[in-house]
Protein backbone atom coordinates (compact mmCIF):
# COMPACT_ATOMS: atom_id res chain seq x y z
CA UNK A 1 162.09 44.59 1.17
CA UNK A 2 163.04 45.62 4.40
CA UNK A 3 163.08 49.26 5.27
CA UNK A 4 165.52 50.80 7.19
CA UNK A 5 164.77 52.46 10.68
CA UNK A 6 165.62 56.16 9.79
CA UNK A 7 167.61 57.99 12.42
CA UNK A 8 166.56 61.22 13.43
CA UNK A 9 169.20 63.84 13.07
CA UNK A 10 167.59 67.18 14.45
CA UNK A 11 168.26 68.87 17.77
CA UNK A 12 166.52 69.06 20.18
CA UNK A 13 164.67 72.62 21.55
CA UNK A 14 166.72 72.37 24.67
CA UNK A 15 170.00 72.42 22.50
CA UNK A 16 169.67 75.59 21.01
CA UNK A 17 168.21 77.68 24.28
CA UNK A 18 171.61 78.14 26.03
CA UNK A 19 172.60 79.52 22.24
CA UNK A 20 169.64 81.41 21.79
CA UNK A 21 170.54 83.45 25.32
CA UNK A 22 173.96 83.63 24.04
CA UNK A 23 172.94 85.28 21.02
CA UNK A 24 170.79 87.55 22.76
CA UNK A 25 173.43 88.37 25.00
CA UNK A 26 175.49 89.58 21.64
CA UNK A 27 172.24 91.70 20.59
CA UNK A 28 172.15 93.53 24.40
CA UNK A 29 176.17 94.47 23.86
CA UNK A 30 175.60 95.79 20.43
CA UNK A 31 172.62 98.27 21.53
CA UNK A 32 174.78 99.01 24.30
CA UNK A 33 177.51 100.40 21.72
CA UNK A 34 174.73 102.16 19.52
CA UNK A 35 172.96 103.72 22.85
CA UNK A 36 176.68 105.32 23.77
CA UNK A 37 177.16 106.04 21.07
CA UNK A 38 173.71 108.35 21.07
CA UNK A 39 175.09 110.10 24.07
CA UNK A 40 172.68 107.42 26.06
CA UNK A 41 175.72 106.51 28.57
CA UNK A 42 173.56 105.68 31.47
CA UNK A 43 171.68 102.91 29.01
CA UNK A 44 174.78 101.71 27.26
CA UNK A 45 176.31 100.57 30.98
CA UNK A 46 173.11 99.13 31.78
CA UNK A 47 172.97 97.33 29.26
CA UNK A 48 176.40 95.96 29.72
CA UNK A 49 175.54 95.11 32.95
CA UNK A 50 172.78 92.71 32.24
CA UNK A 51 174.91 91.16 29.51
CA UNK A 52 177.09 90.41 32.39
CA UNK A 53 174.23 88.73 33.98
CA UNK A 54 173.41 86.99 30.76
CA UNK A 55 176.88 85.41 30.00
CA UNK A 56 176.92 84.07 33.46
CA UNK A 57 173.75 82.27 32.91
CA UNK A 58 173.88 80.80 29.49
CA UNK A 59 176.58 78.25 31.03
CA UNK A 60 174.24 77.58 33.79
CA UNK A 61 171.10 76.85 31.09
CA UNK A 62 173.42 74.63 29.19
CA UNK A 63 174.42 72.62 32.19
CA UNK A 64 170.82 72.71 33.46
CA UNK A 65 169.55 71.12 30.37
CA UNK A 66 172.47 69.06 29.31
CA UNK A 67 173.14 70.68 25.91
CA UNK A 68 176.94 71.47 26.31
CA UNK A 69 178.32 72.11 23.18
CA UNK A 70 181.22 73.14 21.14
CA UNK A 71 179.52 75.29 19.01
CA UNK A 72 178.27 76.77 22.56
CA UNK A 73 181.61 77.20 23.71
CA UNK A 74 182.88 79.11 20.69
CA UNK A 75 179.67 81.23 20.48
CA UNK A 76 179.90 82.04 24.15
CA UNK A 77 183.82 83.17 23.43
CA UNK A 78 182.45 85.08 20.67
CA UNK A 79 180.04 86.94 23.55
CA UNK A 80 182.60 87.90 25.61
CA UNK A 81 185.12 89.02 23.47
CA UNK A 82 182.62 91.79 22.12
CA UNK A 83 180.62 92.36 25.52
CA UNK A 84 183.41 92.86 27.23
CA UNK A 85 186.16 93.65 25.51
CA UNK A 86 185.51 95.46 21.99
CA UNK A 87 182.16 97.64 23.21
CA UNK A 88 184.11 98.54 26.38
CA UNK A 89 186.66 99.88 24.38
CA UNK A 90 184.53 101.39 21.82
CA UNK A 91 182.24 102.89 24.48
CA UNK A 92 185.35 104.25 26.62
CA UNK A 93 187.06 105.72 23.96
CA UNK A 94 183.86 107.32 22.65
CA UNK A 95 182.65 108.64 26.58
CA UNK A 96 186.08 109.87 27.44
CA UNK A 97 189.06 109.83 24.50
CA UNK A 98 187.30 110.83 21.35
CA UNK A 99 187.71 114.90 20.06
CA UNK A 100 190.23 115.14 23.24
CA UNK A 101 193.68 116.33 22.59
CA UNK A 102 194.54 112.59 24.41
CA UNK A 103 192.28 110.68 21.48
CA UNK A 104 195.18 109.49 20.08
CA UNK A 105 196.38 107.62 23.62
CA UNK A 106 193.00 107.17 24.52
CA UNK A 107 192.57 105.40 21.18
CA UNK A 108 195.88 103.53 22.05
CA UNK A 109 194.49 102.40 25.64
CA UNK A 110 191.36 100.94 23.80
CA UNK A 111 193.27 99.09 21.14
CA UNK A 112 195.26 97.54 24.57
CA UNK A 113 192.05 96.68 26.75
CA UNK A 114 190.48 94.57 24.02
CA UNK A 115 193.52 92.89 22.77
CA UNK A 116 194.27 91.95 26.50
CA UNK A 117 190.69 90.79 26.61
CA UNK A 118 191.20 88.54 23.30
CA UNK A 119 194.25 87.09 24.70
CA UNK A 120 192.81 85.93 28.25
CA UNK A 121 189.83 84.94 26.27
CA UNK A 122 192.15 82.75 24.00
CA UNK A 123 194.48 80.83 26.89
CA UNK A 124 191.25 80.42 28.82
CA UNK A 125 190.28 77.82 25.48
CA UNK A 126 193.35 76.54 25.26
CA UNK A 127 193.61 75.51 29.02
CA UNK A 128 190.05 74.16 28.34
CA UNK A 129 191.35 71.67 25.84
CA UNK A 130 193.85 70.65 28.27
CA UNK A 131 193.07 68.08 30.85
CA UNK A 132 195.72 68.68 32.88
CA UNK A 133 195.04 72.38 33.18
CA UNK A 134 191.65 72.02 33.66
CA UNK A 135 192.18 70.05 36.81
CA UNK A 136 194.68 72.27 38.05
CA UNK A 137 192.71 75.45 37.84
CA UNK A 138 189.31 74.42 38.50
CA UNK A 139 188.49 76.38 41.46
CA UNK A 140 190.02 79.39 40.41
CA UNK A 141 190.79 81.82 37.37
CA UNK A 142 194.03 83.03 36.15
CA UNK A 143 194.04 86.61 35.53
CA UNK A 144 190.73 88.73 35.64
CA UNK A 145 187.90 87.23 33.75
CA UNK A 146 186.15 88.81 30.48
CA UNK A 147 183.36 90.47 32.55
CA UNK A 148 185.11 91.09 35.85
CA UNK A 149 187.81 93.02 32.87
CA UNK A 150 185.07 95.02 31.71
CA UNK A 151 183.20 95.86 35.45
CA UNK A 152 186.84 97.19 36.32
CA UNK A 153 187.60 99.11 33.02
CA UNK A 154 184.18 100.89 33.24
CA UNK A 155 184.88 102.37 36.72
CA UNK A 156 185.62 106.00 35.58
CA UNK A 157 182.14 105.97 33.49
CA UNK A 158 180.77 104.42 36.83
CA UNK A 159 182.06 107.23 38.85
CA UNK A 160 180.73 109.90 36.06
CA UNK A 161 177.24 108.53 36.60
CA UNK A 162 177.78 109.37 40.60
CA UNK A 163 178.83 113.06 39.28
CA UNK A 164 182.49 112.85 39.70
CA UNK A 165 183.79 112.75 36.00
CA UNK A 166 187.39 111.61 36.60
CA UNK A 167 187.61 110.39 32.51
CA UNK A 168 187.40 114.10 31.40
CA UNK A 169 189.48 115.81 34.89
CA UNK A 170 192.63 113.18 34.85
CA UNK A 171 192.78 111.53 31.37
CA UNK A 172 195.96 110.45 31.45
CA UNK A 173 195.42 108.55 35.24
CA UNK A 174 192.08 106.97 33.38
CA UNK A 175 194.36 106.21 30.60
CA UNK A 176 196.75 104.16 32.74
CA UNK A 177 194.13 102.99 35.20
CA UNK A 178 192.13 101.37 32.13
CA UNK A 179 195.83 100.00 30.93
CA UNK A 180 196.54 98.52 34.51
CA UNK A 181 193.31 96.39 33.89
CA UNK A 182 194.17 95.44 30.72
CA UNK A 183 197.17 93.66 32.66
CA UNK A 184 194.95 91.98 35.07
CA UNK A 185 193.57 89.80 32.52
CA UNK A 186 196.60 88.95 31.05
CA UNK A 187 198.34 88.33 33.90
CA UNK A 188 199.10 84.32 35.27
CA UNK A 189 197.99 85.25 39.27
CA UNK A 190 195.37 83.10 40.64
CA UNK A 191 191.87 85.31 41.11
CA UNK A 192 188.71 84.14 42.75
CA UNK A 193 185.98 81.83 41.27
CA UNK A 194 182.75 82.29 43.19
CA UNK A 195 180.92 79.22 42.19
CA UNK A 196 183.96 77.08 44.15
CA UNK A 197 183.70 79.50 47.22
CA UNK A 198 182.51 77.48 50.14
CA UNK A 199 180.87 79.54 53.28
CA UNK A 200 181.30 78.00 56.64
CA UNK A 201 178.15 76.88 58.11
CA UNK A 202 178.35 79.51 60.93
CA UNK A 203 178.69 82.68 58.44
CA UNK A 204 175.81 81.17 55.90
CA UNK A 205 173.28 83.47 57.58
CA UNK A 206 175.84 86.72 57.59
CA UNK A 207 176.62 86.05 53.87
CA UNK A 208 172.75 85.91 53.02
CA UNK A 209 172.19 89.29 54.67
CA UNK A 210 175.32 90.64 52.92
CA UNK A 211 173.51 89.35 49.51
CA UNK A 212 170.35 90.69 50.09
CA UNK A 213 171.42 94.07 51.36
CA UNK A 214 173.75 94.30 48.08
CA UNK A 215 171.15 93.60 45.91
CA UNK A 216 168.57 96.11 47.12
CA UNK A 217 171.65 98.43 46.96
CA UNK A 218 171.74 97.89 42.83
CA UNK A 219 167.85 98.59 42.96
CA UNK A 220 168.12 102.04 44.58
CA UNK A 221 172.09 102.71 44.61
CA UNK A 222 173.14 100.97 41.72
CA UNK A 223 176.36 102.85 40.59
CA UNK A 224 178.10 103.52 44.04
CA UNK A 225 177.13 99.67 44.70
CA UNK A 226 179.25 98.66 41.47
CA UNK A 227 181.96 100.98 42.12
CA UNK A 228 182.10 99.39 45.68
CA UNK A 229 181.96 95.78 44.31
CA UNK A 230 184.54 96.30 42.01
CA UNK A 231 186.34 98.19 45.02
CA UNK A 232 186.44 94.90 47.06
CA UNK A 233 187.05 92.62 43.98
CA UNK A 234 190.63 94.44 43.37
CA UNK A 235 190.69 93.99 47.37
CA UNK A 236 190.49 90.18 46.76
CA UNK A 237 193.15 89.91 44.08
CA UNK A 238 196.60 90.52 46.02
CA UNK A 239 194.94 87.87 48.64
CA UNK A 240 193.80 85.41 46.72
CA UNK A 241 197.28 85.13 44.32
CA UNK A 242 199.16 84.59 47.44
CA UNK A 243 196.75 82.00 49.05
CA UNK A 244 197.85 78.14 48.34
């Protein structure tokens, strides 16, 4: 009798590593929430901040190795929903809103910045599915991505760990600031998408200092450098919608 040739139905190592950094990614956001929630502010943005870095290079890993998947997709929509839109809102409620007479606003303004954050999250997987769309907006976003959302929302906490705690003196402004980004990543402008951002050959070497300087600014300066990053993002936005 003849047997069969069985056909090996595992996956591969490679496969799962893009999840596996996904995953951890989740695990940094949630001891980001738990260390604000300790009055640990200064650890809980930190954290955020390198699950930032981490979301932006689980796609990279998967495209590296060639172990797209759906079940990576979803997962990594999973990520960014809670990195960057529920534990922002938890931890600026929490930092700013909570045992205020404004909790009740404040509370309101959280509810907001997540469900804008679900929303962008959701048309950004629905233009995925779409050929068409994809084409279209390939070298660009519409609206503010999920971390660029929480980088701007977290400004006031960013400015409190420079010693100027605007959350607790103006509320209501941080309130309505936090709302305004809410509506950045909801709204249908175009906004830039680094990885399609081509440097003219005679500015490579001005771009590279730019970089480097930047960088050693996060190691010794990190939260004025943020603030001023997220300064010249907003910058970007009115130019970029406008640009065809």
């Amino acid at each position: 009798m003849k047997h069969q040739p069985r056909v090996s139905s595992g996956v591969p190592l490679r496969g799962l590593i893009p999840n596996m950094i996904t995953i951890f990614g989740i695990c940094v956001g949630l001891t980001a929430v738990r260390m604000a929630l300790q009055g640990n502010l200064k650890t809980a943005l930190t954290l955020l901040v390198l699950a930032m870095i981490i979301d932006a290079a689980d796609g990279k890993v998967a495209r590296f190795l060639q172990s797209q998947s759906k079940m990576g997709a979803e997962l990594d929509t999973l990520s960014d929903f809670f990195n960057f839109g529920i534990a922002p809102a938890l931890i600026l409620y929490f930092s700013i809103f909570a045992g205020s007479e404004h909790a009740n606003f404040g509370w309101f303004t959280s509810l907001a910045l997540a469900t804008c954050c679900a929303f962008r999250l959701a048309r950004f997987n629905v233009g995925l599915q779409v050929e068409e769309e994809v084409i279209k907006s390939k070298d660009y976003f519409v609206g503010v991505p999920a971390p660029a959302l929480a980088g701007l929302a977290f400004a006031p906490l960013f400015m409190r760990m420079q010693g100027f705690d605007v959350g607790s003196a103006y509320p209501i402004a941080t309130a309505i600031y936090i709302l305004f980004c809410g509506g950045l990543a909801i709204g249908t402008f175009r906004t830039v998408s680094l990885k399609y951002v081509v440097i003219p050959p005679r500015f490579q070497y001005a771009v590279m200092l730019v970089a480097t300087a930047t960088i050693m600014s996060l190691i010794v300066y990190p939260w004025i450098t943020i603030l001023f990053i997220c300064a010249v993002y907003l910058a970007t936005i009115p130019i970029f919608a406008f640009k065809r």
